[in-house]
Protein backbone atom coordinates (compact mmCIF):
# COMPACT_ATOMS: atom_id res chain seq x y z
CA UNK A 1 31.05 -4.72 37.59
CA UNK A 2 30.21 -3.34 34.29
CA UNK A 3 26.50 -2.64 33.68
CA UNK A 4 25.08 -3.73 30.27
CA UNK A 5 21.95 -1.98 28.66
CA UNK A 6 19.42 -4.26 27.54
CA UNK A 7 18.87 -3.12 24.17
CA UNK A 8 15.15 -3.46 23.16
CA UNK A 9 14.23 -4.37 19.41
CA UNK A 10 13.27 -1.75 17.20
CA UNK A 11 9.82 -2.01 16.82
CA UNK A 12 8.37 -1.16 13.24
CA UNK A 13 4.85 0.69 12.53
CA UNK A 14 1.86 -0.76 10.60
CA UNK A 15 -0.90 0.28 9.99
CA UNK A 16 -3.81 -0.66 7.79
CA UNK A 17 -6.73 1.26 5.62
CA UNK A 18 -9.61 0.70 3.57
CA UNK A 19 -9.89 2.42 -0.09
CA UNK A 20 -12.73 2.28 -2.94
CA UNK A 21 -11.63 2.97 -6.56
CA UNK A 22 -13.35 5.31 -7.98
CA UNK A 23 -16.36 4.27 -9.86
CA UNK A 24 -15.20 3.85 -13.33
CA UNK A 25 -11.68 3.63 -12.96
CA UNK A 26 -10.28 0.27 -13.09
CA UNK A 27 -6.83 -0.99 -11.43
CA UNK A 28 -5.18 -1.57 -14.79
CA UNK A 29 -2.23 -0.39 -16.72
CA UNK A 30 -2.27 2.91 -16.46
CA UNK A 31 -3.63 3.71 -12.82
CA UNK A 32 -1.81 0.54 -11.51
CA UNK A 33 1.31 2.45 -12.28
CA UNK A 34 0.60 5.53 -11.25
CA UNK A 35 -0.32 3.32 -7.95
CA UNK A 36 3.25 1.38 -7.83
CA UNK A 37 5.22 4.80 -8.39
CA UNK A 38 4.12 6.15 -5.80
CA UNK A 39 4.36 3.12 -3.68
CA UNK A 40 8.22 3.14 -4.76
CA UNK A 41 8.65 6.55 -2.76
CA UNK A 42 8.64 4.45 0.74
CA UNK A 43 10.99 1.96 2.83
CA UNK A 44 8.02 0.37 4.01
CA UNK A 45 6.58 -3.07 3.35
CA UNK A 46 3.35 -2.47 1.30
CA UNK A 47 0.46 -4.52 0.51
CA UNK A 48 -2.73 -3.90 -1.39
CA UNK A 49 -5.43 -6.48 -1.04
CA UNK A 50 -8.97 -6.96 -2.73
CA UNK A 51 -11.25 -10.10 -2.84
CA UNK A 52 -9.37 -12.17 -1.00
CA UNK A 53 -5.99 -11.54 -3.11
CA UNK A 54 -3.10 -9.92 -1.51
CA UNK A 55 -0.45 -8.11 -3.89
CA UNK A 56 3.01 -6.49 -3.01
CA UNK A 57 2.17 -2.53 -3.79
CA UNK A 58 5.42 -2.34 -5.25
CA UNK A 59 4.94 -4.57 -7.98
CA UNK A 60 2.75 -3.55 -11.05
CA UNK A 61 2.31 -7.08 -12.09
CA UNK A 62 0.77 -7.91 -8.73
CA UNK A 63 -1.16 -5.01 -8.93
CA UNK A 64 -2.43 -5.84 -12.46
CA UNK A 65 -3.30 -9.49 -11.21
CA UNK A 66 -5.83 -8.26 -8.58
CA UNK A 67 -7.98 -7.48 -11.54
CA UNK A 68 -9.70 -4.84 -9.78
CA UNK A 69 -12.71 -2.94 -10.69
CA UNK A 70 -14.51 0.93 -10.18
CA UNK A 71 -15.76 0.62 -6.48
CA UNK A 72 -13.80 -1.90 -5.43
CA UNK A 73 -12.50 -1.77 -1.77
CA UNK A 74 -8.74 -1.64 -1.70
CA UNK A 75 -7.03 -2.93 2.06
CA UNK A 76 -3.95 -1.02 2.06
CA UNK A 77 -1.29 -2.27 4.66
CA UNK A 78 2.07 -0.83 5.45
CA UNK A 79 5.05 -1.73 7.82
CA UNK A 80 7.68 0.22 8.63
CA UNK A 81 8.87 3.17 9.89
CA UNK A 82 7.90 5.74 7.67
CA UNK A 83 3.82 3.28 7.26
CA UNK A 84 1.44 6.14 8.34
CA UNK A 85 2.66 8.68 5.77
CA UNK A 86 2.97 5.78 3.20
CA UNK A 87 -0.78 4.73 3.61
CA UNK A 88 -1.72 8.47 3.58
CA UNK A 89 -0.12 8.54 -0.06
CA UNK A 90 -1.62 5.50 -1.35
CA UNK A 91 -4.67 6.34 -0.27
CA UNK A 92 -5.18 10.08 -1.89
CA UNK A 93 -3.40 8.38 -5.07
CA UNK A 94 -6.44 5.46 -5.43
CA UNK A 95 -9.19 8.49 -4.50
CA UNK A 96 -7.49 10.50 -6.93
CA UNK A 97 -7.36 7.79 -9.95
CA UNK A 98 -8.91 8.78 -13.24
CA UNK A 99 -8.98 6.63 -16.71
């Protein structure tokens, strides 16, 4: 009889976090790339979401379309394996955005 191992799906991470812009500093040109570069370093799936708008992190034009303002809350959301450090990233970028 030959014993087969049940091989369980890899399971990715996600994880989720909230973010305010900076008073002042607005998600445009600019800080929206500074933003999607660093979004670029991960495997992840990322999201950023604000009013009710969900953008792919990765992609300055959806970043650019959320249209958001100084103060702002930014949801961050990331899946995959390497999610935790990813939202860690993204988060010190948006504190750390200046015009």
């Amino acid at each position: 009889m030959s014993r087969e191992r049940q091989k369980t799906p890899a399971v990715s991470a996600s994880s989720e976090s909230n973010v305010a812009l900076p008073a002042g500093v607005a998600l445009h040109a600019r800080p929206a790339a500074t933003f999607v570069k660093t979004a670029l370093r991960f495997r992840s799936r990322l999201t950023v979401g604000s009013d009710g708008k969900l953008a792919d992190a990765k992609s300055i034009l959806a970043v650019l379309a959320l249209g958001a303002i100084g103060g702002t809350v930014l949801r961050l959301s990331a899946e995959g394996d390497d999610a935790p450090d990813a939202l860690a990233a993204l988060s010190s970028c948006v504190s750390g955005l200046t015009e």
